[in-house]
PDB file of N, CA and C in Angstrom:
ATOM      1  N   UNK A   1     -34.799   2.301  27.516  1.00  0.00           N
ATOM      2  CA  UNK A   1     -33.796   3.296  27.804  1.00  0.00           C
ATOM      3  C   UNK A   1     -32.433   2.606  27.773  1.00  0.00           C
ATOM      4  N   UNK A   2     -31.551   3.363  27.084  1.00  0.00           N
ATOM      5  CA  UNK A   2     -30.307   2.694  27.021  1.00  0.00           C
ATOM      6  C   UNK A   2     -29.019   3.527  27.647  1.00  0.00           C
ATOM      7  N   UNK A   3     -28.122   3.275  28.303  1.00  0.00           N
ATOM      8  CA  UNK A   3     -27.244   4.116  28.756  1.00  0.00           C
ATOM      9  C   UNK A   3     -25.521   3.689  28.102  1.00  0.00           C
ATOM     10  N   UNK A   4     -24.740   4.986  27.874  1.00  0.00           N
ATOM     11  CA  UNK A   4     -23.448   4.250  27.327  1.00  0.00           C
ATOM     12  C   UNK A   4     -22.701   4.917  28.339  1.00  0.00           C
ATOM     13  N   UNK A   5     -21.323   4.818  28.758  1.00  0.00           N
ATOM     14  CA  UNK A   5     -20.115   5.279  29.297  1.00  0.00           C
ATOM     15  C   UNK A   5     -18.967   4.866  28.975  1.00  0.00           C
ATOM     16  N   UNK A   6     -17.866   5.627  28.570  1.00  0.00           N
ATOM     17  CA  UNK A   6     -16.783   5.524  28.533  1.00  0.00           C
ATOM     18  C   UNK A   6     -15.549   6.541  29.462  1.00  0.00           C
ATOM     19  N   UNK A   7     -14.452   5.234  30.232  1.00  0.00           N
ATOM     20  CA  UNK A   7     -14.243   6.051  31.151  1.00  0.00           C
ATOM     21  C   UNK A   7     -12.458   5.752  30.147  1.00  0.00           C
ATOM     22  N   UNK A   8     -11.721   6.336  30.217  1.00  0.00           N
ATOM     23  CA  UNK A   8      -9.948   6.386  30.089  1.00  0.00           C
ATOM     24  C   UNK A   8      -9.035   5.899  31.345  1.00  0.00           C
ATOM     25  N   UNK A   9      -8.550   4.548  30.732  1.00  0.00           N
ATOM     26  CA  UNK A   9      -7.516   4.682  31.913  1.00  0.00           C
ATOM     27  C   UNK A   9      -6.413   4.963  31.854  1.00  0.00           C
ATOM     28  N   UNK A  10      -5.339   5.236  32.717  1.00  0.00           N
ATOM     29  CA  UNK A  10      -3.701   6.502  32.453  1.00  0.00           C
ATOM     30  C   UNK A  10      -3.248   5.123  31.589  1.00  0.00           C
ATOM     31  N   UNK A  11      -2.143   6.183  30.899  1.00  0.00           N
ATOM     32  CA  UNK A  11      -1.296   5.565  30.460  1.00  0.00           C
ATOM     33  C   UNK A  11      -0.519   4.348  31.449  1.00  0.00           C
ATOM     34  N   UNK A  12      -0.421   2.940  30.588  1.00  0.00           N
ATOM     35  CA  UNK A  12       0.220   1.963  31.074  1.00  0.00           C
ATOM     36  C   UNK A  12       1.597   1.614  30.966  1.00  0.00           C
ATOM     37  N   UNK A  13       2.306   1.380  32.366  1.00  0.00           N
ATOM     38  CA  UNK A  13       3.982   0.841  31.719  1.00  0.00           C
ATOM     39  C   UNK A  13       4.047   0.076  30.304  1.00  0.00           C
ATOM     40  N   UNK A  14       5.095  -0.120  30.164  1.00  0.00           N
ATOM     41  CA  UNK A  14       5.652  -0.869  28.747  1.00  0.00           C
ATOM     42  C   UNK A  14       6.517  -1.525  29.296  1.00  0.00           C
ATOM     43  N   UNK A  15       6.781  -2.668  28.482  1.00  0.00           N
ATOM     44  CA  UNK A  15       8.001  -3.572  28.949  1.00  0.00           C
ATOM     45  C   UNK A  15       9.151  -3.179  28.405  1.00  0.00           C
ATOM     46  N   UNK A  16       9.985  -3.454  28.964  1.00  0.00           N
ATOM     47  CA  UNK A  16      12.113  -3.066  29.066  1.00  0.00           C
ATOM     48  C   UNK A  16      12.463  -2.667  27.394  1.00  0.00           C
ATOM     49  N   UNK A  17      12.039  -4.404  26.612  1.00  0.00           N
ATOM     50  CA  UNK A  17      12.356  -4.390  25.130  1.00  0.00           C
ATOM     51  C   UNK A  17      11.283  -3.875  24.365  1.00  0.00           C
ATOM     52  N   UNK A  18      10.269  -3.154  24.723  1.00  0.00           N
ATOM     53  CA  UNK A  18       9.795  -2.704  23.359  1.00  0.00           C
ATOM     54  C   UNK A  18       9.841  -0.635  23.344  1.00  0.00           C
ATOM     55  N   UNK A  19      10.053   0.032  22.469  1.00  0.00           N
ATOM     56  CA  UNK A  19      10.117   0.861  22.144  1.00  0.00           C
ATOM     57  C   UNK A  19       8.773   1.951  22.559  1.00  0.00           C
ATOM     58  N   UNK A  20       9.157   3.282  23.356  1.00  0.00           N
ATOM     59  CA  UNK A  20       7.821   3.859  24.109  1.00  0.00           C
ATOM     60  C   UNK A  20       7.081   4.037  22.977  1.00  0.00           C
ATOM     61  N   UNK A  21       5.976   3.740  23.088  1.00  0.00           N
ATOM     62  CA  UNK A  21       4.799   4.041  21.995  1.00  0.00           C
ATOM     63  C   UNK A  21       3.626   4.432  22.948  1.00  0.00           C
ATOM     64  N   UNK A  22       2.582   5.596  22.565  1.00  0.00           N
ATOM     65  CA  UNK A  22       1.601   6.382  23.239  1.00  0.00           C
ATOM     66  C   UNK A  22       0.693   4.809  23.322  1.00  0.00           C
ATOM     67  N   UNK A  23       0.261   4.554  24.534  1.00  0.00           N
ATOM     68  CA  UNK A  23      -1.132   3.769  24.333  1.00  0.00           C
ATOM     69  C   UNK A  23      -2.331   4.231  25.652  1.00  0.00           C
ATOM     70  N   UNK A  24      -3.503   3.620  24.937  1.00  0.00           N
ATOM     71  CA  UNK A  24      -4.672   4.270  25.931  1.00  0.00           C
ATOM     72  C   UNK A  24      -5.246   3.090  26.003  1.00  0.00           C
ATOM     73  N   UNK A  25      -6.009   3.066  27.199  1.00  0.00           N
ATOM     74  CA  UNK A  25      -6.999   1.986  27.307  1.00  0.00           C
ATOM     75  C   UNK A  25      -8.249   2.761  27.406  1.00  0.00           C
ATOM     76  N   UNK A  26      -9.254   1.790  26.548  1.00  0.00           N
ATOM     77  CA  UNK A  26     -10.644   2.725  26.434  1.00  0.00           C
ATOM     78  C   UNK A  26     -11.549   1.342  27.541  1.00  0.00           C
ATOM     79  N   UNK A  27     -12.185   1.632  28.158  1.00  0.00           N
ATOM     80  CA  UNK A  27     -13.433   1.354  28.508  1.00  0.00           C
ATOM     81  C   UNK A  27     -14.962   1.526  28.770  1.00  0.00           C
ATOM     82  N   UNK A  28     -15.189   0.429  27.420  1.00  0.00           N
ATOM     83  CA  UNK A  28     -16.503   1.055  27.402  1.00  0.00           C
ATOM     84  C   UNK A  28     -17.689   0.230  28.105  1.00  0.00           C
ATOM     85  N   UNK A  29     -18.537   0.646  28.551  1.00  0.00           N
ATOM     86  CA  UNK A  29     -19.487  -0.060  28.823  1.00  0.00           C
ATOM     87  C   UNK A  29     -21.138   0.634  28.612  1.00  0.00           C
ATOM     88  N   UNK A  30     -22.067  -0.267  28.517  1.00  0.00           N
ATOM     89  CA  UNK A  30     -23.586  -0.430  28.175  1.00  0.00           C
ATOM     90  C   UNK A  30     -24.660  -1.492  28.860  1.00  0.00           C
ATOM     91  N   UNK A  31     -25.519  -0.141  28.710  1.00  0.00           N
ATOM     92  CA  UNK A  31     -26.608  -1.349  30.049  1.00  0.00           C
ATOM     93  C   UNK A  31     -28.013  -0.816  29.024  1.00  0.00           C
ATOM     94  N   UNK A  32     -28.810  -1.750  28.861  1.00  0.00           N
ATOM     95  CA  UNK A  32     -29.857  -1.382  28.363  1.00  0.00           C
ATOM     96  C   UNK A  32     -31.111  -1.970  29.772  1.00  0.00           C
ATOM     97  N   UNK A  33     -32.131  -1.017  29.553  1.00  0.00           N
ATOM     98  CA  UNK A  33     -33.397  -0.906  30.539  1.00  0.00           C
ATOM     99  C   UNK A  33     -34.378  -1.438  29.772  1.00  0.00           C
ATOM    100  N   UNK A  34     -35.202  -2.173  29.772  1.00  0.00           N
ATOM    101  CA  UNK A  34     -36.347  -2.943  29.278  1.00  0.00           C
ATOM    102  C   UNK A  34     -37.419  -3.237  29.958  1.00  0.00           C
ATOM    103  N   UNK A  35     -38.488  -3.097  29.340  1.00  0.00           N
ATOM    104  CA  UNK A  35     -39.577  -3.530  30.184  1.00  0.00           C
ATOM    105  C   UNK A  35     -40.021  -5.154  29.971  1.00  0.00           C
ATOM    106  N   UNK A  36     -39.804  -5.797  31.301  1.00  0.00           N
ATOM    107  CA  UNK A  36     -39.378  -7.097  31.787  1.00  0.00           C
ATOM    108  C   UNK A  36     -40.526  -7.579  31.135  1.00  0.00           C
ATOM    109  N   UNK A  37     -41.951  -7.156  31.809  1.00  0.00           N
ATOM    110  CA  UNK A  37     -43.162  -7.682  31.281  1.00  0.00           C
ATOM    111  C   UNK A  37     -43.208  -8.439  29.977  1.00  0.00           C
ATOM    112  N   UNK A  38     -43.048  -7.565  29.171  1.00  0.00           N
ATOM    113  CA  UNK A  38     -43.250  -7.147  27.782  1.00  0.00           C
ATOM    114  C   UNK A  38     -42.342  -7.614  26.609  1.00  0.00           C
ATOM    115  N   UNK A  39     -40.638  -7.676  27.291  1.00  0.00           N
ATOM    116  CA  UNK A  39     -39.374  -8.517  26.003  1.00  0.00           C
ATOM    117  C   UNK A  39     -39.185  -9.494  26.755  1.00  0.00           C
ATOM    118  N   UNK A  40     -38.406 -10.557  26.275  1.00  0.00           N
ATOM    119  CA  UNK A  40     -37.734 -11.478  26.952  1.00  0.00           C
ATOM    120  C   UNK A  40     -36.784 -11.510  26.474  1.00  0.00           C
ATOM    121  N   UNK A  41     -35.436 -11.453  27.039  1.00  0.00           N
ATOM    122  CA  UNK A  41     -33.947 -11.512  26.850  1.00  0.00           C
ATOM    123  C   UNK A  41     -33.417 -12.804  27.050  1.00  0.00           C
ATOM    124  N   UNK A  42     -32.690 -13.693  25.852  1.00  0.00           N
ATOM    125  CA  UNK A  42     -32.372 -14.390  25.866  1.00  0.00           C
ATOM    126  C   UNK A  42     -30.751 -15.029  25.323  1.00  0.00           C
ATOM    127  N   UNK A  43     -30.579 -13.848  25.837  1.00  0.00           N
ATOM    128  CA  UNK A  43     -29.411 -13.681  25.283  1.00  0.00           C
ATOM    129  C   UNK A  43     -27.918 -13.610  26.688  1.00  0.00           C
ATOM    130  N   UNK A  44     -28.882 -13.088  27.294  1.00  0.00           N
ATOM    131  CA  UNK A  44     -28.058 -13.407  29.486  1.00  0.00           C
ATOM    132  C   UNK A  44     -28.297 -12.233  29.699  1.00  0.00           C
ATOM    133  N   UNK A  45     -27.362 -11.165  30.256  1.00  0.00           N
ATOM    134  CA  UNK A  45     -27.306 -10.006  30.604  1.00  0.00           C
ATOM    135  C   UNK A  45     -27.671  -8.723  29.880  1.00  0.00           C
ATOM    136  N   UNK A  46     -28.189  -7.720  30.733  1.00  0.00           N
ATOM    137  CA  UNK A  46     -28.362  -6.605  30.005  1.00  0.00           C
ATOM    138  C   UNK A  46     -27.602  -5.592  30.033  1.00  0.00           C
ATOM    139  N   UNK A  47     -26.342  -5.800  30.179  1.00  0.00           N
ATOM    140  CA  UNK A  47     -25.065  -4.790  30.563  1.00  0.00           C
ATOM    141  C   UNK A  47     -23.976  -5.729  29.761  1.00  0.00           C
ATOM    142  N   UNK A  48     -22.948  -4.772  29.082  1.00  0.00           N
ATOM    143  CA  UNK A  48     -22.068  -4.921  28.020  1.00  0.00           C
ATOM    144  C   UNK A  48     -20.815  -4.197  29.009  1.00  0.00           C
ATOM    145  N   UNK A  49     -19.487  -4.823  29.038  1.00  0.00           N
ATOM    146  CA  UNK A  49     -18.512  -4.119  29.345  1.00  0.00           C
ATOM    147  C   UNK A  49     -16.910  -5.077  28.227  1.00  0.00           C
ATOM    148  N   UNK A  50     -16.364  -3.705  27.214  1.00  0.00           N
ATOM    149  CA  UNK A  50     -15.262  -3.986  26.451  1.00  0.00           C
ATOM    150  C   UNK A  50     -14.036  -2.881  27.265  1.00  0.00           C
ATOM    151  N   UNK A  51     -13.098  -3.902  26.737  1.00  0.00           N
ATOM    152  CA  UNK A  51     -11.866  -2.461  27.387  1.00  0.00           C
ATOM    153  C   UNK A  51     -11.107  -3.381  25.953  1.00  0.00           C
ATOM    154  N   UNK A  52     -10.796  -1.677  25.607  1.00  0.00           N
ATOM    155  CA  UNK A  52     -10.274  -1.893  24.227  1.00  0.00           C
ATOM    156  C   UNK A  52      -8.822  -1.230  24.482  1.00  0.00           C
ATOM    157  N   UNK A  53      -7.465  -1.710  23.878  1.00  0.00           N
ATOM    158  CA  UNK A  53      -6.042  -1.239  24.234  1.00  0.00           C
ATOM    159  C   UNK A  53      -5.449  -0.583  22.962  1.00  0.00           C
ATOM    160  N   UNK A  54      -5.783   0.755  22.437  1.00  0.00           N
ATOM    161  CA  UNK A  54      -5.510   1.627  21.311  1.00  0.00           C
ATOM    162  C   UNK A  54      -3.548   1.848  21.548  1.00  0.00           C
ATOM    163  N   UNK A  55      -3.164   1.579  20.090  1.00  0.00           N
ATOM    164  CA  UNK A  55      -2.110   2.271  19.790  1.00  0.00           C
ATOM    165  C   UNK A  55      -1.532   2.991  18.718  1.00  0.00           C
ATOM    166  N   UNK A  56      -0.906   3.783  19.192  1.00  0.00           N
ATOM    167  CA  UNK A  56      -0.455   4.740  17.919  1.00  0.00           C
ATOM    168  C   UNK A  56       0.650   4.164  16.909  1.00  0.00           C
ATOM    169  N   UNK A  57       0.520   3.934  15.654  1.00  0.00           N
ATOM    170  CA  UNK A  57       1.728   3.522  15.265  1.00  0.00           C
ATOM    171  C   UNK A  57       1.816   4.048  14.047  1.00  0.00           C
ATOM    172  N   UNK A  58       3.814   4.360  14.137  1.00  0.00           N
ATOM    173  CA  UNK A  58       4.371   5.148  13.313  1.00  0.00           C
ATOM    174  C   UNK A  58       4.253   4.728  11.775  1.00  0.00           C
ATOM    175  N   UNK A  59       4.017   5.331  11.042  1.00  0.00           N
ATOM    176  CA  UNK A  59       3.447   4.740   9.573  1.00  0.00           C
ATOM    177  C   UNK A  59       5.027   4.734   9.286  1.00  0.00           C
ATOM    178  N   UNK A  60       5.046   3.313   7.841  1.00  0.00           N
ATOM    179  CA  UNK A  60       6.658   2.838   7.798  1.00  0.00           C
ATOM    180  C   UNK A  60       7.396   4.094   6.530  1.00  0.00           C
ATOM    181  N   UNK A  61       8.735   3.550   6.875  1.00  0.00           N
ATOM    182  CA  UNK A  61       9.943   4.865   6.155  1.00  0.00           C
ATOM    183  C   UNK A  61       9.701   4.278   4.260  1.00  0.00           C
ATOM    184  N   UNK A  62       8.667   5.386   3.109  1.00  0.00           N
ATOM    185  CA  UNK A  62       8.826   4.952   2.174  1.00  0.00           C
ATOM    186  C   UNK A  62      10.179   5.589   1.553  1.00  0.00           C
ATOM    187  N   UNK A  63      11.077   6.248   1.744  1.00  0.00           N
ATOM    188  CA  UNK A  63      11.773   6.839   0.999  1.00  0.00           C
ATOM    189  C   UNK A  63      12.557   5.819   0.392  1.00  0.00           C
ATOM    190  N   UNK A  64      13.417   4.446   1.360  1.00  0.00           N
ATOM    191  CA  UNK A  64      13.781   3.645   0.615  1.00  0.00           C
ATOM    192  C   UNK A  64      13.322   3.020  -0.401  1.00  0.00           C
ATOM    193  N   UNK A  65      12.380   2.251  -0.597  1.00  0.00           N
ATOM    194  CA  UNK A  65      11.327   2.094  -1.064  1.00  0.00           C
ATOM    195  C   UNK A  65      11.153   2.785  -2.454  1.00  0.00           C
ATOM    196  N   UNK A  66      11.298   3.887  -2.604  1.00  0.00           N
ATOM    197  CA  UNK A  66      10.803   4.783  -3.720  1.00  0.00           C
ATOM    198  C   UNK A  66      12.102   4.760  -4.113  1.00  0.00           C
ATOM    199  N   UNK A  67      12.921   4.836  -3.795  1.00  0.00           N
ATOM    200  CA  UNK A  67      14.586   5.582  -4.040  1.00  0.00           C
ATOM    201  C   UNK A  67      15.191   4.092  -4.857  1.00  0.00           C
ATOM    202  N   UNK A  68      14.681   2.963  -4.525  1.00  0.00           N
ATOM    203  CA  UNK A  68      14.884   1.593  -4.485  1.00  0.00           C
ATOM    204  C   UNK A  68      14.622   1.280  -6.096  1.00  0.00           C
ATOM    205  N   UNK A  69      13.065   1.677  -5.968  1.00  0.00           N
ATOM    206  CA  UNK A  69      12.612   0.980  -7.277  1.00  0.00           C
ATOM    207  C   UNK A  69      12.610   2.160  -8.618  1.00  0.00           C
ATOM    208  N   UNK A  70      13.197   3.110  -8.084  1.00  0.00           N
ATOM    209  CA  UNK A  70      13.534   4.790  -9.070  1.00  0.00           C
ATOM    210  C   UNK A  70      14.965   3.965  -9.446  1.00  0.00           C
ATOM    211  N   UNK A  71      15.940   3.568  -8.647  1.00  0.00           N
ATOM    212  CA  UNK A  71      17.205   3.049  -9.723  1.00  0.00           C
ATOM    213  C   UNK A  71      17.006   1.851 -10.358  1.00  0.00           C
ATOM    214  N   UNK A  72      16.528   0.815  -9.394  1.00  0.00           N
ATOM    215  CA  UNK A  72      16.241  -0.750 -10.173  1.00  0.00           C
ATOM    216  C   UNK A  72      15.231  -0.269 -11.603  1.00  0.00           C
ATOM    217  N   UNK A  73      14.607   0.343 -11.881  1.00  0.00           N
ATOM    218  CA  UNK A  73      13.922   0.893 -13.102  1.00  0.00           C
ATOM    219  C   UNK A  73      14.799   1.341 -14.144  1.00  0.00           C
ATOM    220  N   UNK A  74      15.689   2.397 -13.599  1.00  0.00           N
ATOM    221  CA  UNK A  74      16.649   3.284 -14.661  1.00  0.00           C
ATOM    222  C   UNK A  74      17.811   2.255 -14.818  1.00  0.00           C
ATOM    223  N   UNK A  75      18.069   1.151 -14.269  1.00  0.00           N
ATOM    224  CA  UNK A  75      19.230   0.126 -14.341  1.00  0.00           C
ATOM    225  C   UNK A  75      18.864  -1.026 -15.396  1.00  0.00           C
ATOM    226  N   UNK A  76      17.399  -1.317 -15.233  1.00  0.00           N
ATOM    227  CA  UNK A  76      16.671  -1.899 -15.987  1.00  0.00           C
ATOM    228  C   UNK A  76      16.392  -1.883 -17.547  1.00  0.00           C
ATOM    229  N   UNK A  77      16.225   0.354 -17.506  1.00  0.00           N
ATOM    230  CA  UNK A  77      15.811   0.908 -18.914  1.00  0.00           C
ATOM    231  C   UNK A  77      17.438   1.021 -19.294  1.00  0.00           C
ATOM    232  N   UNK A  78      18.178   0.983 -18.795  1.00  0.00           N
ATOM    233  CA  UNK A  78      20.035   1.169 -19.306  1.00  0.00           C
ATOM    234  C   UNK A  78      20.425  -0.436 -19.724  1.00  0.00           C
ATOM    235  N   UNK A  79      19.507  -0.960 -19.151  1.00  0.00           N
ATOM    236  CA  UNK A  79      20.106  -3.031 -19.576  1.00  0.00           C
ATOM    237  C   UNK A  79      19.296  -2.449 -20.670  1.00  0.00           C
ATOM    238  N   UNK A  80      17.887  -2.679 -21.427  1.00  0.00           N
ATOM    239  CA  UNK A  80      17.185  -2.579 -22.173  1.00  0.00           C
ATOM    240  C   UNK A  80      17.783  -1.451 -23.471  1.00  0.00           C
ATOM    241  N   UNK A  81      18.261  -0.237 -23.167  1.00  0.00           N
ATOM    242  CA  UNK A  81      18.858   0.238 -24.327  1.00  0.00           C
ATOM    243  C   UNK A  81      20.098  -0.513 -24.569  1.00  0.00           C
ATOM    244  N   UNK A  82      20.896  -0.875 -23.555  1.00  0.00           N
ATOM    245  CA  UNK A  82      22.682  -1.473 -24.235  1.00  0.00           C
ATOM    246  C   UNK A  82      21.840  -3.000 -25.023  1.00  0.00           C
ATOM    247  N   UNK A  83      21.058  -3.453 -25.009  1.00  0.00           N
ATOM    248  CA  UNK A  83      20.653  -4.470 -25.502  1.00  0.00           C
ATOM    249  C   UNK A  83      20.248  -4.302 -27.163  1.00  0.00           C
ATOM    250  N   UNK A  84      19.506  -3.499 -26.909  1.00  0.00           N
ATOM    251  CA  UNK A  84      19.119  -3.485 -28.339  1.00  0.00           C
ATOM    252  C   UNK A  84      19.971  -2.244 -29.134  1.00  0.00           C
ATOM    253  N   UNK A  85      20.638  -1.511 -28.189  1.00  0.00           N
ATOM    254  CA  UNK A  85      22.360  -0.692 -28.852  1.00  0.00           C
ATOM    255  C   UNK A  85      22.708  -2.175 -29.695  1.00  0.00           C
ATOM    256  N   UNK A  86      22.939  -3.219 -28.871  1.00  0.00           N
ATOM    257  CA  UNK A  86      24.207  -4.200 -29.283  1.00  0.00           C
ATOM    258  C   UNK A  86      23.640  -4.658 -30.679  1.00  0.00           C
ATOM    259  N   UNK A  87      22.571  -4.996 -30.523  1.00  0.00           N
ATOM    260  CA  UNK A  87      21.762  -5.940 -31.549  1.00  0.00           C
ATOM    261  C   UNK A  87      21.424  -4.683 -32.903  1.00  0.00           C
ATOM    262  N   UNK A  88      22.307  -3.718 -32.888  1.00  0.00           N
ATOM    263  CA  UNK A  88      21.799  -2.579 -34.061  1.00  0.00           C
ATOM    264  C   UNK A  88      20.795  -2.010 -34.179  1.00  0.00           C
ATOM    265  N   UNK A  89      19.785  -1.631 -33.322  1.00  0.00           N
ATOM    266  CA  UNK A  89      18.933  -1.536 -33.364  1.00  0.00           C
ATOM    267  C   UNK A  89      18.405   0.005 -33.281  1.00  0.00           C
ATOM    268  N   UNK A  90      19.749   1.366 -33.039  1.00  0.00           N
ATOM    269  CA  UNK A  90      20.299   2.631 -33.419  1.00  0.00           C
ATOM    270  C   UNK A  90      20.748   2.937 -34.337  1.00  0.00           C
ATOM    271  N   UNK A  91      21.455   1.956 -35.741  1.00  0.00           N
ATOM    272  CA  UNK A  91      22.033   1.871 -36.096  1.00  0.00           C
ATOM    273  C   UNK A  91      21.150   3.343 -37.353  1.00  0.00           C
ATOM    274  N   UNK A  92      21.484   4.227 -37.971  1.00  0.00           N
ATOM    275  CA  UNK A  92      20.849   4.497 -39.157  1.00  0.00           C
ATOM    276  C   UNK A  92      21.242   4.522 -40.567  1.00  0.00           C
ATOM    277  N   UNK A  93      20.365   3.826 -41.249  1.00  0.00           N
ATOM    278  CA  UNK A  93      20.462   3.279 -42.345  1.00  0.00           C
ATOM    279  C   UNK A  93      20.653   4.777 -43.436  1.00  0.00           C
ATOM    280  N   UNK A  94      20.349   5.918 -43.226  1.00  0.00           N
ATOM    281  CA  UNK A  94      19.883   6.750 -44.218  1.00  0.00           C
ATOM    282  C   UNK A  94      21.271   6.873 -45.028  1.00  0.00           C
ATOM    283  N   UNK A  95      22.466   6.992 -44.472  1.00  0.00           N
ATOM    284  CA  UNK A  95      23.752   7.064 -45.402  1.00  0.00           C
ATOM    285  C   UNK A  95      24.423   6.200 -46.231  1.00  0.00           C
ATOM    286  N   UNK A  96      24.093   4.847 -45.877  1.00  0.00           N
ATOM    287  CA  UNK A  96      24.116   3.771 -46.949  1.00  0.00           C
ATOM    288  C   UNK A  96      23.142   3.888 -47.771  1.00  0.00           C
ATOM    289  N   UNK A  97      21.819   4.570 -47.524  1.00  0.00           N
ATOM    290  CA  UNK A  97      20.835   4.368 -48.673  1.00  0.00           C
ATOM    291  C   UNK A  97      21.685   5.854 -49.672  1.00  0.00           C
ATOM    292  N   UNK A  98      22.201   6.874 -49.522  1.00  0.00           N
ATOM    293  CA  UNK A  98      22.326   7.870 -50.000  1.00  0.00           C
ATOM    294  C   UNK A  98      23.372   8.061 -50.926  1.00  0.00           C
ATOM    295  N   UNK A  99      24.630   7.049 -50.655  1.00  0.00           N
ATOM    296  CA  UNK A  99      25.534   6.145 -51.308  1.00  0.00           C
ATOM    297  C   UNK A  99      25.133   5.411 -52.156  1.00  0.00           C
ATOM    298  N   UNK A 100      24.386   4.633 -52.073  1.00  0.00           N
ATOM    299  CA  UNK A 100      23.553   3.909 -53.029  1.00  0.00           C
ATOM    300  C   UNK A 100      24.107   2.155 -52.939  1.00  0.00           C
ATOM    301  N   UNK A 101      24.949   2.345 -51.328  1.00  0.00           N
ATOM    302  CA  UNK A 101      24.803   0.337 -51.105  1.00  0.00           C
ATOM    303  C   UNK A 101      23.873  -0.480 -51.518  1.00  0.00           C
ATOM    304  N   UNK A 102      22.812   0.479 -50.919  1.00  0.00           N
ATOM    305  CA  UNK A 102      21.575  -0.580 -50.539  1.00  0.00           C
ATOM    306  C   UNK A 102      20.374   0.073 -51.128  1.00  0.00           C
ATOM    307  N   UNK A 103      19.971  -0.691 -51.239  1.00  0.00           N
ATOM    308  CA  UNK A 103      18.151  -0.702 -52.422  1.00  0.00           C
ATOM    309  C   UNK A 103      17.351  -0.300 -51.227  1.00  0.00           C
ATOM    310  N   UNK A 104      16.567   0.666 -50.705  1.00  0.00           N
ATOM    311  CA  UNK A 104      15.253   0.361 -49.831  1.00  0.00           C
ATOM    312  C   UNK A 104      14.448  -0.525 -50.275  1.00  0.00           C
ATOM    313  N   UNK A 105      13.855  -1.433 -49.418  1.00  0.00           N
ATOM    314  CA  UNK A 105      12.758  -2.400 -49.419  1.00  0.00           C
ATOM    315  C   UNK A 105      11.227  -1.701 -49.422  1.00  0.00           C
ATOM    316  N   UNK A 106      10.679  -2.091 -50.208  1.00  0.00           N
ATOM    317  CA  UNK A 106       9.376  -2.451 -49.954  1.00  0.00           C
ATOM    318  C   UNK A 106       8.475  -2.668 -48.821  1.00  0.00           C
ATOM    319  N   UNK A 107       7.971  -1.524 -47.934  1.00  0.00           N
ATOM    320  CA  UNK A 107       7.381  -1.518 -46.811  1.00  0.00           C
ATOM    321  C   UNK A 107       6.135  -2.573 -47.193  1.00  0.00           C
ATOM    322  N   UNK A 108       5.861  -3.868 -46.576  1.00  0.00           N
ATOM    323  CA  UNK A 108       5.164  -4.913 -46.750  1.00  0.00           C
ATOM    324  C   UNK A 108       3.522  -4.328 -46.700  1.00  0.00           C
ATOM    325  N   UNK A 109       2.948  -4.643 -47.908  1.00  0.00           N
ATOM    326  CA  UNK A 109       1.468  -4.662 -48.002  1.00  0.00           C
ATOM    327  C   UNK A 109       1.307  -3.056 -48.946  1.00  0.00           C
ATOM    328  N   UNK A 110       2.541  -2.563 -49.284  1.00  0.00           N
ATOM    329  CA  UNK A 110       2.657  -1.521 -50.292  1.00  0.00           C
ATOM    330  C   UNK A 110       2.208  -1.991 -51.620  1.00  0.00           C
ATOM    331  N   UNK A 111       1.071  -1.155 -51.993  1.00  0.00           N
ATOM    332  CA  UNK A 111       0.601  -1.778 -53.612  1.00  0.00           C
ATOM    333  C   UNK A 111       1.355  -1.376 -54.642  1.00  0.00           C
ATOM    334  N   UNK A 112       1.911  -0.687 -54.234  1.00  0.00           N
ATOM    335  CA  UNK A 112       2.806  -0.186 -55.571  1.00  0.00           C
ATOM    336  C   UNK A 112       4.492  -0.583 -55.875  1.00  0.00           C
ATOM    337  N   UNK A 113       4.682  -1.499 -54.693  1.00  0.00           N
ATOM    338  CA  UNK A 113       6.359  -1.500 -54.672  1.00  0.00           C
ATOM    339  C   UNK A 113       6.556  -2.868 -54.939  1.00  0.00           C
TER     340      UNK A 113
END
């Protein structure tokens, strides 16, 4: 036969510097009944007592966080276009080809060009 209990104790002061936060103390305890004859316990006692100190805590502020890495991204993709802006890489060729500056090339591995 085994028996469990858990009793609540009140809420506990907090110290000066830390911020009120809800806490509970749980205590639990357990006694198991055995027939002496028959097991041998070697382990010491047949009664268990934990007191466990639960707290609630406020999950952290993501908005910075999100708001943070939403501009460092778009600051990132704005370095990445002025970069390859600079290096011509917008540039379009179709009105010099239409003028007739420039020859189109030979797209590489074309059998016919």
């Amino acid at each position: 036969m085994a028996s469990y209990t858990t009793s609540r104790c009140p809420q506990e002061p907090l110290e000066a510097h830390m911020s009120p936060q809800p806490r509970v103390v749980v205590q639990s305890s357990a006694r198991v009944l055995y027939e002496v004859g028959r097991y041998w316990n070697g382990g010491g006692g047949a009664q268990l007592q934990v007191q466990t100190e639960v707290e609630r805590l406020e999950p952290p502020n993501l908005l910075p966080l999100v708001l943070g890495g939403t501009g460092g991204g778009l600051v990132l993709l704005l370095l990445a276009a002025l970069g390859l802006h600079k290096v011509g890489f917008f540039k379009r060729r179709y009105k010099d080809l239409m003028a007739g500056e420039e020859t189109p090339a030979a797209p590489l591995g074309d059998p016919q060009g």
